[in-house]
N, C-alpha and C. Protein backbone atom coordinates (compact mmCIF):
# COMPACT_ATOMS: atom_id res chain seq x y z
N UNK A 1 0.86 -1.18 0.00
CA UNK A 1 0.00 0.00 0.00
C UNK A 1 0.89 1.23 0.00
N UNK A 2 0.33 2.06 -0.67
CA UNK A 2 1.42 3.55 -0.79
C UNK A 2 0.89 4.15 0.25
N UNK A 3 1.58 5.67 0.10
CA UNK A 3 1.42 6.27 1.38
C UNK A 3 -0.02 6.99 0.78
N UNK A 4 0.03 7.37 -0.57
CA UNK A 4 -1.41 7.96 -0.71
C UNK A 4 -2.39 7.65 -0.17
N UNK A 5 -2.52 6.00 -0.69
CA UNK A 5 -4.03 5.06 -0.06
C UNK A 5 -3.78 5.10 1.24
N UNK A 6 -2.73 5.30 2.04
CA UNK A 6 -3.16 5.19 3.18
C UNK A 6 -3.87 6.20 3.75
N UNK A 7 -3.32 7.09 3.27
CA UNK A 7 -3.87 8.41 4.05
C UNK A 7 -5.21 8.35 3.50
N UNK A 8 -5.90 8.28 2.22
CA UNK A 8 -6.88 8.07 1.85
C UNK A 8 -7.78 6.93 2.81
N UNK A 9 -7.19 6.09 3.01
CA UNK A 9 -7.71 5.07 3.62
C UNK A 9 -8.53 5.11 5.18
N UNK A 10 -7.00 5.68 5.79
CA UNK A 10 -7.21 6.56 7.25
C UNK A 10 -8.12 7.63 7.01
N UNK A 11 -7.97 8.80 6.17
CA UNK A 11 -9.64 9.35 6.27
C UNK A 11 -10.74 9.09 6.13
N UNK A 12 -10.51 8.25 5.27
CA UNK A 12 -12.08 7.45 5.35
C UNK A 12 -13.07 6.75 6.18
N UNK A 13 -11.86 6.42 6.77
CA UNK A 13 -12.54 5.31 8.32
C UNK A 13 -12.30 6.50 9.49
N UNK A 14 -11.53 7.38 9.69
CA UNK A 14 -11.99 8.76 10.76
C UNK A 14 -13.66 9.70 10.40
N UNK A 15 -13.92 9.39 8.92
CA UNK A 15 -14.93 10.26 8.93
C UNK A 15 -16.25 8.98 9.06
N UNK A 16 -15.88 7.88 8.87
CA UNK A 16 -17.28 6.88 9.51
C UNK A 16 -17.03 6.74 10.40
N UNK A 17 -15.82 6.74 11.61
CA UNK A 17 -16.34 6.42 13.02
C UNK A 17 -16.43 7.50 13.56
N UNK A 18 -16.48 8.82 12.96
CA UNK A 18 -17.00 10.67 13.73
C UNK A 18 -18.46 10.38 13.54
N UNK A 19 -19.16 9.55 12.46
CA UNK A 19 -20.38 9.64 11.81
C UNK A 19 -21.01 8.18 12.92
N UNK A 20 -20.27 7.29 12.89
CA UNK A 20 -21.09 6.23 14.32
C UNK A 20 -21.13 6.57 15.37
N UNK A 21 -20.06 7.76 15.96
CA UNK A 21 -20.13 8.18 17.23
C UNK A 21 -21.24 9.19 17.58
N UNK A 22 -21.02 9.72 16.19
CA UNK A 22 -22.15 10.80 16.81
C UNK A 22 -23.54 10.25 16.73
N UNK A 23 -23.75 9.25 16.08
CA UNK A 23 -25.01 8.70 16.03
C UNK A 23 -25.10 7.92 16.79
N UNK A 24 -24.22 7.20 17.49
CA UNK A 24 -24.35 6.29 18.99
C UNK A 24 -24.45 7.02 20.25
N UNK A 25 -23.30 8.12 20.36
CA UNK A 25 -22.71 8.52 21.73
C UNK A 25 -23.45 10.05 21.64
N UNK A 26 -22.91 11.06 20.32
CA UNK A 26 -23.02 12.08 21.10
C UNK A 26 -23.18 12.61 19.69
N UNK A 27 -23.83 14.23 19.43
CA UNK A 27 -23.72 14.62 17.93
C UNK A 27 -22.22 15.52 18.00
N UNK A 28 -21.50 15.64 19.16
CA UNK A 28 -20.34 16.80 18.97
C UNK A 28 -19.52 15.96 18.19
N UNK A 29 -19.67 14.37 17.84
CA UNK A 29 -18.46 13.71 16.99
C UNK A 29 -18.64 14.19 15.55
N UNK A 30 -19.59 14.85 15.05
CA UNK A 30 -19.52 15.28 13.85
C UNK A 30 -18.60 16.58 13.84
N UNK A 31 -18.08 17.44 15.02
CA UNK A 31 -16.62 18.02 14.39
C UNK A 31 -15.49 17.25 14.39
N UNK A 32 -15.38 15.93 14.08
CA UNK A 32 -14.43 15.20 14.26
C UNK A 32 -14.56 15.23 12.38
N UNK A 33 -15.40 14.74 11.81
CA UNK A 33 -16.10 14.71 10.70
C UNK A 33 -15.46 16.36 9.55
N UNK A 34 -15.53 17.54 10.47
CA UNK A 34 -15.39 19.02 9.94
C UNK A 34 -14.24 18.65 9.86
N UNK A 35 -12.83 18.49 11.02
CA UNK A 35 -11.58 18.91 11.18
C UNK A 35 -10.89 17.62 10.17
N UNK A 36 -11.47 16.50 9.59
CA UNK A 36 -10.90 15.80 8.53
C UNK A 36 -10.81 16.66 7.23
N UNK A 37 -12.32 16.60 7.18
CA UNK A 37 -12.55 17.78 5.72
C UNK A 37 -12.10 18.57 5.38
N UNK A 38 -11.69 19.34 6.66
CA UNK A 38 -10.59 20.67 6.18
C UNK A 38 -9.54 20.48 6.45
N UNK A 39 -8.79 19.01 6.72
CA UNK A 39 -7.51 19.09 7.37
C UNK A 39 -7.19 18.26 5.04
N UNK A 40 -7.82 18.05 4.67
CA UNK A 40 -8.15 17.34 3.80
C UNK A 40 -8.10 18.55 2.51
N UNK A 41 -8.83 19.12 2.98
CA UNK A 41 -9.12 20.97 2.06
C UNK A 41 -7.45 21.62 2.01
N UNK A 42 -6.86 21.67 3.19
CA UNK A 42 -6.02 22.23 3.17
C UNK A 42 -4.93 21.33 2.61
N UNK A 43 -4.77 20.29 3.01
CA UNK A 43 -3.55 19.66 1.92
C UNK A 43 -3.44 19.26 0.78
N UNK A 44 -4.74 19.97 0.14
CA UNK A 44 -5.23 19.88 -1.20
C UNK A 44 -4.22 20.90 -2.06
N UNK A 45 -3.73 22.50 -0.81
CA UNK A 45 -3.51 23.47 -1.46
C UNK A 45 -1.83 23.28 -1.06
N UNK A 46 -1.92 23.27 0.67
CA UNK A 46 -0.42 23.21 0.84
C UNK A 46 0.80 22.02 1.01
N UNK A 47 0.03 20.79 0.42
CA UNK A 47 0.84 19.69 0.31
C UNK A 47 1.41 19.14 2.05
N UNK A 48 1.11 19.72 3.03
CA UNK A 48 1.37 19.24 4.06
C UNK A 48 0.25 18.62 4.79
N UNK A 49 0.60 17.14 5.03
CA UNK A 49 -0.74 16.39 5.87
C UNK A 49 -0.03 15.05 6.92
N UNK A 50 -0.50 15.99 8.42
CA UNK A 50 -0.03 14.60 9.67
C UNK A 50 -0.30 13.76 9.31
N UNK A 51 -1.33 12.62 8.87
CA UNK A 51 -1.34 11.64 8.75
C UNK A 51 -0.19 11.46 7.70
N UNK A 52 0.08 11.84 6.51
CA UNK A 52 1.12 11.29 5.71
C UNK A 52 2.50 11.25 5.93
N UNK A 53 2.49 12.27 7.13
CA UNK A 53 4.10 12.47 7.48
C UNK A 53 3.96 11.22 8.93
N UNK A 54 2.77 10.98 9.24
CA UNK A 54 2.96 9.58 10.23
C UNK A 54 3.24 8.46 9.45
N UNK A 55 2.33 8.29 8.63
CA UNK A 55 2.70 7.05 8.03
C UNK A 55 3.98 6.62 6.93
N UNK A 56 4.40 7.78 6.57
CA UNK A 56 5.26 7.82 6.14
C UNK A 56 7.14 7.59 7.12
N UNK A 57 6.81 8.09 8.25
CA UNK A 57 7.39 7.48 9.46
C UNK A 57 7.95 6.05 9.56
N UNK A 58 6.42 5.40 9.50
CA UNK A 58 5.84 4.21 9.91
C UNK A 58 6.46 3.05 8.45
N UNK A 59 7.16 3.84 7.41
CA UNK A 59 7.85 3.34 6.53
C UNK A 59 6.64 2.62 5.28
N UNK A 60 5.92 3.72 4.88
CA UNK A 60 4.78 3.64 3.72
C UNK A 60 5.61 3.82 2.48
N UNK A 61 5.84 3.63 1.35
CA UNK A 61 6.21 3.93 -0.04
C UNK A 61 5.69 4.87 -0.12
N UNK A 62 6.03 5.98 -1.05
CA UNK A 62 6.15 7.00 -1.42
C UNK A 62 5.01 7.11 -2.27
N UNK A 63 4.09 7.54 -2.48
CA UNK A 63 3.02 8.13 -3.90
C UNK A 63 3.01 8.99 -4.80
N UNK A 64 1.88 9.19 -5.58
CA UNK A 64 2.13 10.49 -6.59
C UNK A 64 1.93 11.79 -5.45
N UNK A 65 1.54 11.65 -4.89
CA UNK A 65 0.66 13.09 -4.06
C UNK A 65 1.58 13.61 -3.17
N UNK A 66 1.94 12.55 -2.42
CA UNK A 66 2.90 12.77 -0.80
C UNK A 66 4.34 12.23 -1.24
């Protein structure tokens, strides 16, 4: 797996378990849901994203994106 899909991967499953929590536990998990989207928005423009510099850490292959 590259580092792209991962990070792709990892957002995907942060924005369904912000979306089960808030529908199980509580509705404040839907800013869990906001701070992906725009953490997502923004490394659209400035190429910098924690998850990719974690997993990339964590010794991910390199992608087109990251």
């Amino acid at each position: 797996m590259t580092l792209d899909k991962a990070v792709l991967a990892f957002a995907g499953i942060m924005v369904l378990l912000s979306l089960t929590l808030a529908y199980f536990v509580h509705p404040a998990f839907m800013l869990l849901t906001a701070v992906v989207g725009v953490n997502l928005f923004q490394s659209a423009f400035t190429g910098f994203c924690p998850a990719a510099a974690m997993f990339k850490r964590l010794g991910f292959k390199p992608g087109a994106a990251f």
